[in-house]
Protein backbone atom coordinates (compact mmCIF):
# COMPACT_ATOMS: atom_id res chain seq x y z
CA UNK A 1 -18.43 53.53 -7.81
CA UNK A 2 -20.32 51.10 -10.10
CA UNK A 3 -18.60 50.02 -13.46
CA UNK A 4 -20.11 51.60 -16.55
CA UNK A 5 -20.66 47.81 -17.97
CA UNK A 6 -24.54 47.36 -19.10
CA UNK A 7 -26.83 44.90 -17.05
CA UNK A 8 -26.50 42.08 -19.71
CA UNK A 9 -22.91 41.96 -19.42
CA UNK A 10 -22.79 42.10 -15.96
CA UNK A 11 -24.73 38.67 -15.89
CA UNK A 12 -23.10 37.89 -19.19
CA UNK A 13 -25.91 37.33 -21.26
CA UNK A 14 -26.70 38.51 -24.96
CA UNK A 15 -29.14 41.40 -25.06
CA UNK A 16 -31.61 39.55 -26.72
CA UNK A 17 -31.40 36.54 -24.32
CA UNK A 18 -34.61 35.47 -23.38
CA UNK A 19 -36.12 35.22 -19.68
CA UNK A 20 -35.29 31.76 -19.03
CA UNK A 21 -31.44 32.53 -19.72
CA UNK A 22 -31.87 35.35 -17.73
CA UNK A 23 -32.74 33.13 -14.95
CA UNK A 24 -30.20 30.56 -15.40
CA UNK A 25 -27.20 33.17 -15.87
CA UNK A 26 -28.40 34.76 -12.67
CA UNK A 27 -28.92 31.27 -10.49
CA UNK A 28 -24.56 30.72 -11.60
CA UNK A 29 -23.53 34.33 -10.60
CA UNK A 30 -25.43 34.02 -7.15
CA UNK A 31 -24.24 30.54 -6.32
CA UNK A 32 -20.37 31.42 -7.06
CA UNK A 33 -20.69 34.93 -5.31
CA UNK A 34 -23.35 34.42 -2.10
CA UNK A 35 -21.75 35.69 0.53
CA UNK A 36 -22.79 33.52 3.33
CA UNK A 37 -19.77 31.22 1.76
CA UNK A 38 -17.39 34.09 2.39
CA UNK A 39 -18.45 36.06 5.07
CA UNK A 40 -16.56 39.18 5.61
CA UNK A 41 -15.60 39.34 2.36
CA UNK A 42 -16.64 43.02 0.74
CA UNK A 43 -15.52 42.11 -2.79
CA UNK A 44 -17.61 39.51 -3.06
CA UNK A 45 -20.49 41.42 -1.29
CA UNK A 46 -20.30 44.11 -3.53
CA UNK A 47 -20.29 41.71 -6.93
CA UNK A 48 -23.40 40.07 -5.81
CA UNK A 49 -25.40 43.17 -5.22
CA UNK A 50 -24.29 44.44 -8.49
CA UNK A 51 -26.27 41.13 -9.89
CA UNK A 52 -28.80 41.06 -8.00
CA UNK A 53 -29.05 44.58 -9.71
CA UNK A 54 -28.47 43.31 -12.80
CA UNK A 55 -31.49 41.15 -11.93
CA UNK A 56 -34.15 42.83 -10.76
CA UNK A 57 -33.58 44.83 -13.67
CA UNK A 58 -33.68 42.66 -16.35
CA UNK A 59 -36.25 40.13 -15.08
CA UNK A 60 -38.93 42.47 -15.19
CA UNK A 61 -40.61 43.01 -18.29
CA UNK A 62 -41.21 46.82 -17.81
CA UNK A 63 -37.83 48.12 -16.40
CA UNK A 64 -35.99 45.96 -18.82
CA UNK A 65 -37.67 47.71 -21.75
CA UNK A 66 -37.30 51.16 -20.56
CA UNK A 67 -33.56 50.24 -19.70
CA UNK A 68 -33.46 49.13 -23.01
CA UNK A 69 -34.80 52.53 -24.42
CA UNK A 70 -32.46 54.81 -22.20
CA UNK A 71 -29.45 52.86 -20.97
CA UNK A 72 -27.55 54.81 -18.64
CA UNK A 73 -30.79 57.14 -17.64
CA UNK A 74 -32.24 54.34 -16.04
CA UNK A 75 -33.57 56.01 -12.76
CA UNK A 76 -30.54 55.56 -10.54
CA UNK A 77 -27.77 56.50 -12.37
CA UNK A 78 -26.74 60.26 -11.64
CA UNK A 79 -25.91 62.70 -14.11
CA UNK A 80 -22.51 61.78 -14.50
CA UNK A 81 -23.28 58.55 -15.63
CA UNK A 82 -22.74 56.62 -12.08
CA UNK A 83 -24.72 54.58 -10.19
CA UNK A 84 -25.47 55.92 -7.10
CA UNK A 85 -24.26 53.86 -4.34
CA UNK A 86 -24.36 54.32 -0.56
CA UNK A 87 -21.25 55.61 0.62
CA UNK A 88 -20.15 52.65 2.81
CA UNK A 89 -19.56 50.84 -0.73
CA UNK A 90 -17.66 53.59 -2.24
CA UNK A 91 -15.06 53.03 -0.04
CA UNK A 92 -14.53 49.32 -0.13
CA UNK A 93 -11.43 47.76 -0.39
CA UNK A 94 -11.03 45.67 -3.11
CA UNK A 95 -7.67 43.85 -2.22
CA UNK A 96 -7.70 40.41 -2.33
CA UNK A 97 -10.66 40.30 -5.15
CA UNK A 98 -8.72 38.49 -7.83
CA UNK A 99 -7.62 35.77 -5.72
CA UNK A 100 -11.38 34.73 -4.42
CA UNK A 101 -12.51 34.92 -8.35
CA UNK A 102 -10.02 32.88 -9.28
CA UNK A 103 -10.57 30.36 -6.46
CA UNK A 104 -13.90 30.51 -7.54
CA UNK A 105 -14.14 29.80 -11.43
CA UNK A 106 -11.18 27.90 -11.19
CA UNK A 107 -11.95 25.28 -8.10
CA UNK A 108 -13.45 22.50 -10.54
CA UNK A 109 -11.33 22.77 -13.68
CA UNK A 110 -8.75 22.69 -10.69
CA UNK A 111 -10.16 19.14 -9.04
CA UNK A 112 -10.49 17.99 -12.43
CA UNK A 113 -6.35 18.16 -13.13
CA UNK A 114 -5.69 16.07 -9.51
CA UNK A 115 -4.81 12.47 -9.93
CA UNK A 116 -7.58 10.21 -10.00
CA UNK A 117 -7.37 6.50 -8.98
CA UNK A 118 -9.05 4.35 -11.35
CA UNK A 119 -12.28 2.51 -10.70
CA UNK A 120 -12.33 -1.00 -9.59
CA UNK A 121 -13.72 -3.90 -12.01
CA UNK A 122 -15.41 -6.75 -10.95
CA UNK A 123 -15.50 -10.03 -13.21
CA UNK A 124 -17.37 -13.19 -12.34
CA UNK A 125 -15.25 -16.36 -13.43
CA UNK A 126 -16.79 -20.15 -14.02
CA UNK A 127 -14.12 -22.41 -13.14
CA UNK A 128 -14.34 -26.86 -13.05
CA UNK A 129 -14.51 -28.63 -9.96
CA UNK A 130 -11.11 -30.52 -10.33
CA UNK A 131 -9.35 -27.38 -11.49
CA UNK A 132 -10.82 -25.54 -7.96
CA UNK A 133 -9.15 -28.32 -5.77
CA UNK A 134 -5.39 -28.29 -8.00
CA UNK A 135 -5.10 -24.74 -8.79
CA UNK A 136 -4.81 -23.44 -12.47
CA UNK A 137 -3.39 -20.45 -14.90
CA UNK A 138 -6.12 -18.83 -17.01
CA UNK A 139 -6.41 -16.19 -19.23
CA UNK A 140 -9.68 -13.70 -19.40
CA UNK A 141 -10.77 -10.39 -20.69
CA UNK A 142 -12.06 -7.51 -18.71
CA UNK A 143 -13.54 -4.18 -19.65
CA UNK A 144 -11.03 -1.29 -19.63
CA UNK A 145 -12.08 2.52 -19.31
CA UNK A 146 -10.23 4.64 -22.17
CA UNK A 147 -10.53 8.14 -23.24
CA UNK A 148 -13.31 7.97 -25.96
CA UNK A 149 -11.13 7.85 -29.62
CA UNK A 150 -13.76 9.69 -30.82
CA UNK A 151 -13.50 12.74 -29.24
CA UNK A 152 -10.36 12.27 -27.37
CA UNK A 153 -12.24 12.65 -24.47
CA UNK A 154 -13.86 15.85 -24.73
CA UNK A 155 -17.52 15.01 -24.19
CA UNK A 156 -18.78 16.28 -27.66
CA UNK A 157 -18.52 15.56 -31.26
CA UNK A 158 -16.15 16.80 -32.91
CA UNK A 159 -17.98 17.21 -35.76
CA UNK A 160 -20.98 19.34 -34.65
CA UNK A 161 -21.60 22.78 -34.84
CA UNK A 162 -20.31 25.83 -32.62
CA UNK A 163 -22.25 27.91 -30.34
CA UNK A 164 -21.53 30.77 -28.85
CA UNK A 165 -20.26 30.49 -25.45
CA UNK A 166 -23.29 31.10 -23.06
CA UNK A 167 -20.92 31.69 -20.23
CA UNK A 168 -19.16 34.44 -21.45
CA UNK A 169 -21.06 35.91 -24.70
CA UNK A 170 -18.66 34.50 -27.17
CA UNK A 171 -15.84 36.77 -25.65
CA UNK A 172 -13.69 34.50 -24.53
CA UNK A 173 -13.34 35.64 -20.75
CA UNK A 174 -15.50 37.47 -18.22
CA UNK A 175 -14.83 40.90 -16.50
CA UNK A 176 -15.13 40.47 -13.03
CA UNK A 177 -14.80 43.46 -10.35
CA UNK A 178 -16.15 47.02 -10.31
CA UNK A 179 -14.25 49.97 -12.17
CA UNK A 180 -11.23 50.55 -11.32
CA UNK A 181 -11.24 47.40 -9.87
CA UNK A 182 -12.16 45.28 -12.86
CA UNK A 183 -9.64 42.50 -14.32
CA UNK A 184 -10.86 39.90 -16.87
CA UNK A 185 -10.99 35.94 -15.95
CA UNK A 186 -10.41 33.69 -18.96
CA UNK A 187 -14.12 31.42 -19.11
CA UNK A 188 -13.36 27.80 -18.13
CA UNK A 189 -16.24 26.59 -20.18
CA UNK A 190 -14.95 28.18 -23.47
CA UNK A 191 -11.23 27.85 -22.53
CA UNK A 192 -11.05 31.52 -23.95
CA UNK A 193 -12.24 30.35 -27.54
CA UNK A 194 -15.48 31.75 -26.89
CA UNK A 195 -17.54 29.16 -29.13
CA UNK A 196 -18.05 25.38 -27.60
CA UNK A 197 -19.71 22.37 -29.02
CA UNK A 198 -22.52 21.10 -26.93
CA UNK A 199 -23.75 18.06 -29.56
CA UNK A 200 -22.89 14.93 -27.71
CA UNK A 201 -20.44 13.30 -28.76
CA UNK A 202 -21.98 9.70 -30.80
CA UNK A 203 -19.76 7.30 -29.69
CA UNK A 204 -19.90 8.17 -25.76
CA UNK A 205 -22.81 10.43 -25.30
CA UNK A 206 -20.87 13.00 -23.73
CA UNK A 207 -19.25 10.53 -21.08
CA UNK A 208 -15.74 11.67 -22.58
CA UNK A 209 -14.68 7.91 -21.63
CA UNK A 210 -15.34 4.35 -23.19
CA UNK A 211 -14.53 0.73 -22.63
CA UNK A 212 -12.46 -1.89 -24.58
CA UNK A 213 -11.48 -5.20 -23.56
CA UNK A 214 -8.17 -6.00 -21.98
CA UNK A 215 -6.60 -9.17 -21.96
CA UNK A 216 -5.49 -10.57 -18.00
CA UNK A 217 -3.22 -13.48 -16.95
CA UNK A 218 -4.84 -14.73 -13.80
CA UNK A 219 -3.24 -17.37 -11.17
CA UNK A 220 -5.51 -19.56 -8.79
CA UNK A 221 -4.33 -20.95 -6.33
CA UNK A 222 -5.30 -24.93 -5.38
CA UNK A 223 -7.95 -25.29 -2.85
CA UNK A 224 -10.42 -22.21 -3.73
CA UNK A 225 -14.06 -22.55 -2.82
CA UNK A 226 -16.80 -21.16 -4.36
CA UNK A 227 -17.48 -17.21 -3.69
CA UNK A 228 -13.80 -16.91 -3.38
CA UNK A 229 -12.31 -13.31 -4.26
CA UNK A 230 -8.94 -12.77 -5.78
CA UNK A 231 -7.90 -9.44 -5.94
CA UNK A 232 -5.19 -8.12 -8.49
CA UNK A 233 -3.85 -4.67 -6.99
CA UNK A 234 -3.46 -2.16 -9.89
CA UNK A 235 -5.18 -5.00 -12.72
CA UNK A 236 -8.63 -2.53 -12.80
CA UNK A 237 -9.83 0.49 -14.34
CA UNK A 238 -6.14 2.95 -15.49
CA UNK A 239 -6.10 6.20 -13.58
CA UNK A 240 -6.59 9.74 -14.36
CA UNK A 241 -3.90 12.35 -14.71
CA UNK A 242 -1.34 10.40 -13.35
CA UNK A 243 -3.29 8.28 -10.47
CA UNK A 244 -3.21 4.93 -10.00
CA UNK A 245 -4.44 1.83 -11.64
CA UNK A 246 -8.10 0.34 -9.77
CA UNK A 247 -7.61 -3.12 -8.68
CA UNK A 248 -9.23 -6.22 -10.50
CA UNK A 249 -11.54 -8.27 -8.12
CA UNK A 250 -12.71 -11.65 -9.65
CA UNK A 251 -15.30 -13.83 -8.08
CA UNK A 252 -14.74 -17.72 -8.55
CA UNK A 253 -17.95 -19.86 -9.26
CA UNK A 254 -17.22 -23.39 -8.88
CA UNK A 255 -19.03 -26.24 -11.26
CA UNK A 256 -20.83 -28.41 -8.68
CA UNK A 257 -19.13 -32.04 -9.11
CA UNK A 258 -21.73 -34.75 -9.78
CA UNK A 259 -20.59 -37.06 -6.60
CA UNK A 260 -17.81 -35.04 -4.29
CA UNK A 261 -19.12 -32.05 -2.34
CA UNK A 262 -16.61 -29.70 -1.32
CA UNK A 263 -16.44 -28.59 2.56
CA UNK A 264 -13.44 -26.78 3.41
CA UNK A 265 -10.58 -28.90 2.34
CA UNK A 266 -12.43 -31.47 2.96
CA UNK A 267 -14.41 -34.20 0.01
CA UNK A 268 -17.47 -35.58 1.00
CA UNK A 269 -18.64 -38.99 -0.46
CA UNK A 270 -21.71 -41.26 0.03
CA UNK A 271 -21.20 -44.42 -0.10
CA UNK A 272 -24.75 -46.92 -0.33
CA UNK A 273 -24.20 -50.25 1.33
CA UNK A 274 -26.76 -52.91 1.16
CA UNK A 275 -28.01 -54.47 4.67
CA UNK A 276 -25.80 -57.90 4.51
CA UNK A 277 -22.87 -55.85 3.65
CA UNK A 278 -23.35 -53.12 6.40
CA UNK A 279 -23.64 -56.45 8.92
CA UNK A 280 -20.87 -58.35 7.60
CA UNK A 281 -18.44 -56.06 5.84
CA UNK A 282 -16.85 -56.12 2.65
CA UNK A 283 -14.70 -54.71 0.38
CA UNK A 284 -15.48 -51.87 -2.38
CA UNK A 285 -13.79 -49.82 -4.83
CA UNK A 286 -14.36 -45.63 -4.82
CA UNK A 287 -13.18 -42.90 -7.06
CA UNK A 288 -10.82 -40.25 -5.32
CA UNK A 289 -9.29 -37.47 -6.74
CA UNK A 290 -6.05 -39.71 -6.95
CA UNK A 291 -7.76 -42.24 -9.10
CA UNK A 292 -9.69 -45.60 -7.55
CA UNK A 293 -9.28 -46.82 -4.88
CA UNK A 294 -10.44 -50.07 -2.71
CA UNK A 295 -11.72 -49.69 0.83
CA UNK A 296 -12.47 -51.82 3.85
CA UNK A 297 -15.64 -51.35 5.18
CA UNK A 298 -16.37 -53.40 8.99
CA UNK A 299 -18.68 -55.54 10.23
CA UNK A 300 -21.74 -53.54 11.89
CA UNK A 301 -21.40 -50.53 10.13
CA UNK A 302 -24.13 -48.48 10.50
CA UNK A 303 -26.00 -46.11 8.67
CA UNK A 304 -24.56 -42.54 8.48
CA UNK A 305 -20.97 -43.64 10.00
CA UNK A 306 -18.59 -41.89 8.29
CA UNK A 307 -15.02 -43.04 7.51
CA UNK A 308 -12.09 -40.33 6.96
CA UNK A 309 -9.32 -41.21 4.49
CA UNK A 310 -6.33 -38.84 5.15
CA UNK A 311 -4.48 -36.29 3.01
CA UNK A 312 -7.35 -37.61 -0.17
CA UNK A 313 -9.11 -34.67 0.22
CA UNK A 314 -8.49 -31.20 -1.55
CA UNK A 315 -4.89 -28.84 -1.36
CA UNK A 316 -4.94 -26.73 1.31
CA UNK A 317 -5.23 -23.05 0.38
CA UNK A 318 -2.64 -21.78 2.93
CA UNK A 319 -0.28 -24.25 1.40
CA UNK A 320 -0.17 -26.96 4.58
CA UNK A 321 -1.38 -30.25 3.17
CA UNK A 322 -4.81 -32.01 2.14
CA UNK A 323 -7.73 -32.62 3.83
CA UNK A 324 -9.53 -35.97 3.94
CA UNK A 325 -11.79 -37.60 1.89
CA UNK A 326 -15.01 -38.31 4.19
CA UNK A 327 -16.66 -41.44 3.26
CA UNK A 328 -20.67 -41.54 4.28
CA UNK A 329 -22.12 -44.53 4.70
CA UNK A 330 -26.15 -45.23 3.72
CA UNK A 331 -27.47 -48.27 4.07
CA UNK A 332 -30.16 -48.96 1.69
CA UNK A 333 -33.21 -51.13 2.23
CA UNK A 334 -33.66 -54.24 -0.87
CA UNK A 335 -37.58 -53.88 -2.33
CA UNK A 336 -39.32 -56.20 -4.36
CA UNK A 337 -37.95 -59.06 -2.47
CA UNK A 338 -38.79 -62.70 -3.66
CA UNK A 339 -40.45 -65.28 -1.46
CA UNK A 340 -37.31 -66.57 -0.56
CA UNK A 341 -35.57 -63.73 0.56
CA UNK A 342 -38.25 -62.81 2.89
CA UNK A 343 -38.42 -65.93 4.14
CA UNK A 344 -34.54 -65.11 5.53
CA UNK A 345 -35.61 -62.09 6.78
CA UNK A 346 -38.35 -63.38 8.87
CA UNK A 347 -36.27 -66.36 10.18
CA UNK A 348 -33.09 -63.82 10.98
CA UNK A 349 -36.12 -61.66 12.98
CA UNK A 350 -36.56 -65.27 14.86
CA UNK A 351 -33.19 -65.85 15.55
CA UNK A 352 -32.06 -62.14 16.37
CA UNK A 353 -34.48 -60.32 18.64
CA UNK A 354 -32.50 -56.85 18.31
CA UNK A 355 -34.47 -54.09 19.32
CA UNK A 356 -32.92 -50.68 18.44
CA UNK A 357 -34.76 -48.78 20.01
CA UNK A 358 -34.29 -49.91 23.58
CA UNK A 359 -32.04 -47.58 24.46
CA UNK A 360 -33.90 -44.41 24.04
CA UNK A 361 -34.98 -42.05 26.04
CA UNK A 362 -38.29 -42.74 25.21
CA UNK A 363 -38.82 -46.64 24.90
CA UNK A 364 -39.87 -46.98 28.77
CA UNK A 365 -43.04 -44.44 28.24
CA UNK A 366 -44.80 -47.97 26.84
């Protein structure tokens, strides 16, 4: 037997609501109570029909205004007052009904109230070239995700006028069920209060959270390269209702150095030699991370030979040692030569009839 509640509060709707609340009030009632989601459940067959009702009703200009006009003498309703239903509905069983409704209004407030981890931030962090290869102890500031002071986290302002709740009417709750079967659900958009602010709030625009910096003590370890990640477990975002901290991920960008290149744990050096001091050797000072220092360099060295210098390269990020410091050799070619040096050269060509390219695989095509 149908309830003897009127069409508008069946869909809970104001009876002057217009067509496009009609709509929307009907779209939420059919997508909590379709009954492809529950199959085999009666209750929640028998609610939707009763909207669809409620619908087909009130959606159409001229039953709505005769239902207006008569109420309960709409054609379908018997004498009595009832709503003639077929008599395989009469004798549903309604046991069980409360506890699908209130799986059912209550599933996102519900997934709202579990513990939430909180988000992870990411900071990008500049850092010298020297302080890279030793290691160092900064201090930086990250963005931090609060509840919004403004509104404490309710989405609106606090300030702003009340409406009447359009999921319940203003009433506070909605009556779910057919009579005798009908118990009342408290509205989870109201809370029960059955007015609601929906002016954003100003400070968030209705995100309910903002952001303020938080201050970070942050270790890096010697021998970092560039694009490396250090992650601080439980230094990100704070969690929700009791979850935990995100993590903090910071991404090093290393200052290129105007002479050392970085490969590994390796340094990298070029060192230019002029021709007579490739061919004879000599003696000159570099820099090294360890201060100057004064190399050897062999007769016949040639260009691109490269000389390694143990444990003068960087710290070892694993903690086991230094690399080297790898010395590359370019000879460089004298111009604007005086008469007298090319004189030398020409004489030297005389005396030394080196060809270097002898031995390659291609010198005997010619």
């Amino acid at each position: 037997m149908a309830s003897l509640k009127d069409y508008y509060d069946i869909l809970g709707i104001q009876r002057g609501a217009t067509e496009d609340e009609i709509e929307k009030a009907y779209q939420k009632l059919a997508r909590t109570y379709q009954v492809d989601s529950y199959p085999g459940n009666r209750a929640a067959e028998i609610r939707f029909r009763e909207i669809a009702e409620a619908y087909a009703v009130l959606s159409d200009k001229e039953k709505r205004a005769r239902y207006d006009q008569v109420g309960m003498n709409f054609p379908g309703w018997n004498e009595s007052g009832d709503f003639e239903w077929e008599e395989e509905e009469e004798i549903c069983n309604f046991e069980g009904f409360e506890e699908f409704i209130a799986e059912s209004f209550e599933k996102e407030e519900a997934s709202s109230r579990l513990p939430q981890k909180g988000k992870e931030i990411h900071h990008h962090l500049h850092i010298d070239f020297e302080d890279a290869l030793r290691g160092m102890e900064t201090r930086i500031e990250v963005d931090d995700e609060i509840l919004c002071p403004e509104c404490l986290g309710q989405g609106f302002d606090p300030q702003g006028p009340l409406e009447v709740c359009r999921e319940c009417g203003g009433a506070g709750h909605i009556q779910v069920g057919l009579f005798p079967e009908v118990f009342a659900q408290r509205c989870r958009s109201c809370q029960g209060w059955g007015r609601i602010r929906r002016k954003p709030c100003p400070s968030c625009a209705g995100a309910k959270r903002g952001t303020r910096k938080k201050p970070v003590f942050l270790v890096i370890p010697p021998g970092v390269s560039d694009g490396c990640r250090i992650y601080l477990k439980g230094g990100g975002a704070r969690g929700w209702n009791g979850g935990p901290n995100g993590d903090l991920v910071v991404t090093l960008e290393i200052k290129k150095h105007p002479y050392f290149q970085k490969k590994g744990e390796d340094l990298y050096l070029e060192v230019p030699l002029t021709v007579w001091e490739a061919a004879l050797g000599t003696r000159v000072r570099i820099p090294t991370m360890d201060g100057n220092s004064w190399i050897t360099i062999p007769p016949g060295t040639q260009n691109s030979e490269e000389m390694r210098l143990k444990e003068k390269g960087g710290l070892s990020l694993h903690g086991k040692g230094r690399g080297s410091q790898v010395l590359i050799f370019k000879v460089v070619i004298p111009q604007d030569l005086d008469s007298r040096s090319l004189d030398l050269l020409r004489e030297l060509k005389q005396r030394s009839p080196y060809n270097p390219r002898k031995r390659c695989g291609w010198a005997g095509r010619f």
